[in-house]
PDB file of N, CA and C in Angstrom:
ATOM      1  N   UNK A   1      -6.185  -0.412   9.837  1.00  0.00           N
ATOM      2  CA  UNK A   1      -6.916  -1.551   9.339  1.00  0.00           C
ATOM      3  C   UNK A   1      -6.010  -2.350   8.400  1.00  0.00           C
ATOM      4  N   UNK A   2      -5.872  -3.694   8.892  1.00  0.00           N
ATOM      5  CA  UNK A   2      -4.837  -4.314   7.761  1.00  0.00           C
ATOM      6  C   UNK A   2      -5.290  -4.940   6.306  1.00  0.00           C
ATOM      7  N   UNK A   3      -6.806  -4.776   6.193  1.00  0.00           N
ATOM      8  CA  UNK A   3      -6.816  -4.819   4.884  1.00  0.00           C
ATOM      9  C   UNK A   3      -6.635  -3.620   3.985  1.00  0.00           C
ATOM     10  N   UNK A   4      -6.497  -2.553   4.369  1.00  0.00           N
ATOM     11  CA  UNK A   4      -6.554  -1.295   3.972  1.00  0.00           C
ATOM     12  C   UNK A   4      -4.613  -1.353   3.408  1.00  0.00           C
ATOM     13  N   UNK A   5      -3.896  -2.012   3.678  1.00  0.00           N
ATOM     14  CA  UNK A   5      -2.515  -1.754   2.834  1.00  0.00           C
ATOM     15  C   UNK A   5      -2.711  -3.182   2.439  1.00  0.00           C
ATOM     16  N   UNK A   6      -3.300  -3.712   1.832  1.00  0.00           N
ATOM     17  CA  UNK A   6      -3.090  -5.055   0.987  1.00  0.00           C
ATOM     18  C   UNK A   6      -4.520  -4.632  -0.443  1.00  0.00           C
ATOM     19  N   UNK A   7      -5.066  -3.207  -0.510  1.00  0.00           N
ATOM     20  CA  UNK A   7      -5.790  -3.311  -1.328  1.00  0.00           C
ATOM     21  C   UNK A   7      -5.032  -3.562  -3.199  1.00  0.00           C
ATOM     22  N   UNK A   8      -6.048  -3.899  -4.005  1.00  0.00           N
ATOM     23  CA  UNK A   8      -6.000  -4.476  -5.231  1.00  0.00           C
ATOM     24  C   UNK A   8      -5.660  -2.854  -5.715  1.00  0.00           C
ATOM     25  N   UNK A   9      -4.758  -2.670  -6.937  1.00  0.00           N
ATOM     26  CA  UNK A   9      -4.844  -1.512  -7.600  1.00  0.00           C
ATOM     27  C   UNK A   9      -6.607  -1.230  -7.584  1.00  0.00           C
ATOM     28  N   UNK A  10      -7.173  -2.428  -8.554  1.00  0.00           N
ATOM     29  CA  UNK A  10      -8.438  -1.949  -9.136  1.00  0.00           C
ATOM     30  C   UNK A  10      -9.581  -1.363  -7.919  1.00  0.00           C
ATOM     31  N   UNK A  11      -9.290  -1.950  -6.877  1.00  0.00           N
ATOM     32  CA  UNK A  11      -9.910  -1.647  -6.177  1.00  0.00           C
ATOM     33  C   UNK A  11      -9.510  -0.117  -5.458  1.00  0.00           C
ATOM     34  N   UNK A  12      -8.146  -0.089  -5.682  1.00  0.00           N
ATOM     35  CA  UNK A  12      -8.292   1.546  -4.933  1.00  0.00           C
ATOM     36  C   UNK A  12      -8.356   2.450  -5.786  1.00  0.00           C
ATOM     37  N   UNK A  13      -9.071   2.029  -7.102  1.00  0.00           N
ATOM     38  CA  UNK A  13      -9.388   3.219  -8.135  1.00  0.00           C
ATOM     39  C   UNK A  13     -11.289   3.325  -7.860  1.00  0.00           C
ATOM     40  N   UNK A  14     -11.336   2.403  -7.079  1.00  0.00           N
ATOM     41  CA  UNK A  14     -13.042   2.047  -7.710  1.00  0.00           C
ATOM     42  C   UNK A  14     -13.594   3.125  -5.684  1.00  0.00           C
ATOM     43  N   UNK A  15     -14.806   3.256  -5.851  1.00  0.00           N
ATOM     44  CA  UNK A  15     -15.263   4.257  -4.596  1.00  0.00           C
ATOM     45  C   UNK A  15     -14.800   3.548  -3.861  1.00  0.00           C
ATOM     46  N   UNK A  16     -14.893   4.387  -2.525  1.00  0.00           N
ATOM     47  CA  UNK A  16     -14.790   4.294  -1.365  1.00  0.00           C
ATOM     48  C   UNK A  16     -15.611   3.581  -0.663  1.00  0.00           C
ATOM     49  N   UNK A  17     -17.203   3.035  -1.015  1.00  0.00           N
ATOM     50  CA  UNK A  17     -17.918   2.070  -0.624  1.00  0.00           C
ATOM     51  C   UNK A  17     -17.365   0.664  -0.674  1.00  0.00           C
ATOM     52  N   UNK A  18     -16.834   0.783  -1.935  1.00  0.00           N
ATOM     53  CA  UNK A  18     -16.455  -0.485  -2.525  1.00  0.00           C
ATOM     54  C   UNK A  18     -14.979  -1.042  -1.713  1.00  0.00           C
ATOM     55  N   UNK A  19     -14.204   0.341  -1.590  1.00  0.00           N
ATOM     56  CA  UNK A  19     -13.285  -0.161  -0.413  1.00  0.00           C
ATOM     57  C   UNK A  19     -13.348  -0.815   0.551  1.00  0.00           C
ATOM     58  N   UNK A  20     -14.397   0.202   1.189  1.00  0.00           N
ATOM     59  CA  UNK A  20     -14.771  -0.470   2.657  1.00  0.00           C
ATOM     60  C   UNK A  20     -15.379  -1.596   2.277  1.00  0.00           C
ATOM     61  N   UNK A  21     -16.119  -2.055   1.581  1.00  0.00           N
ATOM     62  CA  UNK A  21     -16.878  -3.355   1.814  1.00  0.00           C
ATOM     63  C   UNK A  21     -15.754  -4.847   1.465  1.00  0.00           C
ATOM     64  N   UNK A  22     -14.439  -4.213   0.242  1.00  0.00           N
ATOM     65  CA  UNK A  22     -13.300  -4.915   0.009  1.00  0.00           C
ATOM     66  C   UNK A  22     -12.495  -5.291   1.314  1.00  0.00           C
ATOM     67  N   UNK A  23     -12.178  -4.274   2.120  1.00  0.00           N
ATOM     68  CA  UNK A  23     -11.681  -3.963   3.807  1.00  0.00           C
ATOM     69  C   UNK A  23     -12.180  -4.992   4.697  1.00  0.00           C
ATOM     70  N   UNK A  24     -13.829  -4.981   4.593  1.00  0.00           N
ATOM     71  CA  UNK A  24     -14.715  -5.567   5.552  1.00  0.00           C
ATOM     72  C   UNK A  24     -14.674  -6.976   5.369  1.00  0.00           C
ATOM     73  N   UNK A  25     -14.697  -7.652   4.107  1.00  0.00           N
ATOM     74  CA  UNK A  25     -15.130  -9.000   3.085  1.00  0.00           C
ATOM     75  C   UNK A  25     -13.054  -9.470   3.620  1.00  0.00           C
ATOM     76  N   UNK A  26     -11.969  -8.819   3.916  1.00  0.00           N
ATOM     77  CA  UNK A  26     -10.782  -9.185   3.535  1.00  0.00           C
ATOM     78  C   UNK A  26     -10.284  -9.382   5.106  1.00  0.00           C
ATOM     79  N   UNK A  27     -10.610  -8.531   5.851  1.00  0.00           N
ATOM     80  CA  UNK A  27     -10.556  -8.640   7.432  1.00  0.00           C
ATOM     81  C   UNK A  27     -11.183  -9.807   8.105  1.00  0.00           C
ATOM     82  N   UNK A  28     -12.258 -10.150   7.594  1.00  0.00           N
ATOM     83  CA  UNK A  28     -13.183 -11.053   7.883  1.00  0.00           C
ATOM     84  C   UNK A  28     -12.725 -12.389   7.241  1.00  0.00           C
ATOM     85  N   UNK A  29     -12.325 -12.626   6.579  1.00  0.00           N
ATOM     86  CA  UNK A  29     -11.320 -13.542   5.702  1.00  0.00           C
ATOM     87  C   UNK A  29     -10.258 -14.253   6.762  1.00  0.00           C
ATOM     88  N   UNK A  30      -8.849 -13.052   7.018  1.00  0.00           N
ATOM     89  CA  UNK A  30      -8.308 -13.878   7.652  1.00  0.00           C
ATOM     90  C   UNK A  30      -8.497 -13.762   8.853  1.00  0.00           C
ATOM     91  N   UNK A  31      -9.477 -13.154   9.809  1.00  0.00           N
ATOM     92  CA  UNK A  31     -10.339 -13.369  10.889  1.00  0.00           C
ATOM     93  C   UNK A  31     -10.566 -15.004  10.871  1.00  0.00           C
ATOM     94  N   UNK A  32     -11.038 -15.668  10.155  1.00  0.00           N
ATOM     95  CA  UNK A  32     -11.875 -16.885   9.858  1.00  0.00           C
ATOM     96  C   UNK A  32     -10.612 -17.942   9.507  1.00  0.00           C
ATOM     97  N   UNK A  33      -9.964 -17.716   8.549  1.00  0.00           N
ATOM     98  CA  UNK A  33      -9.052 -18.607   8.148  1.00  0.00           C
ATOM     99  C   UNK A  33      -7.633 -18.452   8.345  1.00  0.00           C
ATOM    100  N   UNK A  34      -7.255 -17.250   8.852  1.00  0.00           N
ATOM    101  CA  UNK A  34      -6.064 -17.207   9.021  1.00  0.00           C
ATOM    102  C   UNK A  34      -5.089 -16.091   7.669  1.00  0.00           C
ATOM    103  N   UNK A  35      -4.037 -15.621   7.988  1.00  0.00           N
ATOM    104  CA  UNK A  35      -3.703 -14.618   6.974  1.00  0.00           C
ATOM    105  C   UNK A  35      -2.976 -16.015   5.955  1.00  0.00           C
ATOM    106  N   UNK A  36      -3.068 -15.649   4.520  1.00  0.00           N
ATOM    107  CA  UNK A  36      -2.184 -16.438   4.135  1.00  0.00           C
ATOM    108  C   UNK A  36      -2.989 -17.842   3.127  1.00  0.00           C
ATOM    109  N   UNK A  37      -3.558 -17.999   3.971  1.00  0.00           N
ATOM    110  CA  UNK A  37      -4.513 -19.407   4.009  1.00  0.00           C
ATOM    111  C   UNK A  37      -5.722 -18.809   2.781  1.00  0.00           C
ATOM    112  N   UNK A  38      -6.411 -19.887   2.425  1.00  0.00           N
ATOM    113  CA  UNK A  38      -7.254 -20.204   1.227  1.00  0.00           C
ATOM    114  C   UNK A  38      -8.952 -20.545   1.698  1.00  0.00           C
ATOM    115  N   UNK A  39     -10.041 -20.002   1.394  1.00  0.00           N
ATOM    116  CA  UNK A  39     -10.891 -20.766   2.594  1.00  0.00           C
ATOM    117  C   UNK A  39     -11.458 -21.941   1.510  1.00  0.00           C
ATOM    118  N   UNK A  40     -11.572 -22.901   2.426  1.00  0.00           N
ATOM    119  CA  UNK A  40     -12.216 -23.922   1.660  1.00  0.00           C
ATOM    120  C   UNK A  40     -13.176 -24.713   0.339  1.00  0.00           C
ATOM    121  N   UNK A  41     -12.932 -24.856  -0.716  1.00  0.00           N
ATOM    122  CA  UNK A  41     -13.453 -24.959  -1.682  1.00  0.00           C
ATOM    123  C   UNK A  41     -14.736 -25.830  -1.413  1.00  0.00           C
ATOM    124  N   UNK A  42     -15.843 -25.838  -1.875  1.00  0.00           N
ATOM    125  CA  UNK A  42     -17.163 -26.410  -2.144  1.00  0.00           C
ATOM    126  C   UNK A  42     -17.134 -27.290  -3.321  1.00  0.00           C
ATOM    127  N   UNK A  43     -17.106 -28.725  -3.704  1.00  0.00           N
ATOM    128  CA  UNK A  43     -17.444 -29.126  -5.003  1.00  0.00           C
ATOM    129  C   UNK A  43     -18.754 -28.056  -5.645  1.00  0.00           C
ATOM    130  N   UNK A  44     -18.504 -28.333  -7.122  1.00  0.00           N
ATOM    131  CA  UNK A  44     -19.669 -27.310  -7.701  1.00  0.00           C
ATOM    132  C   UNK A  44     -20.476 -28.311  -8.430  1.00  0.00           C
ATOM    133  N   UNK A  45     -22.017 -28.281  -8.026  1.00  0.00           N
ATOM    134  CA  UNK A  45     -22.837 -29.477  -8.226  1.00  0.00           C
ATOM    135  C   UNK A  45     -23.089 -29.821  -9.781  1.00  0.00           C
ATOM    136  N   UNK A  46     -23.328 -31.243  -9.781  1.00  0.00           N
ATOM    137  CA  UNK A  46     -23.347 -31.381 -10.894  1.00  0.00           C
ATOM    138  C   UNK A  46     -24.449 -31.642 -11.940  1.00  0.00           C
TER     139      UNK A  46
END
């Protein structure tokens, strides 16, 4: 799994739920946008 060697220190101290869902949320990322890439910012209303 290639988010699984790009994890955060903090995150590979914190459970194993939290991994996988870090894994799942990071795969799905550059699935969508591409590795590398930024996904699109939203103005924040005013």
């Amino acid at each position: 799994m290639p988010g699984r060697q790009e994890l955060p220190s903090t995150i590979r101290r914190s459970p194993a739920k939290a991994q996988r869902t870090w894994i799942k949320a990071h795969d799905s990322a550059v699935q969508n946008y591409g590795e590398g890439r930024r996904a699109p910012r939203q103005p924040s209303p005013r």
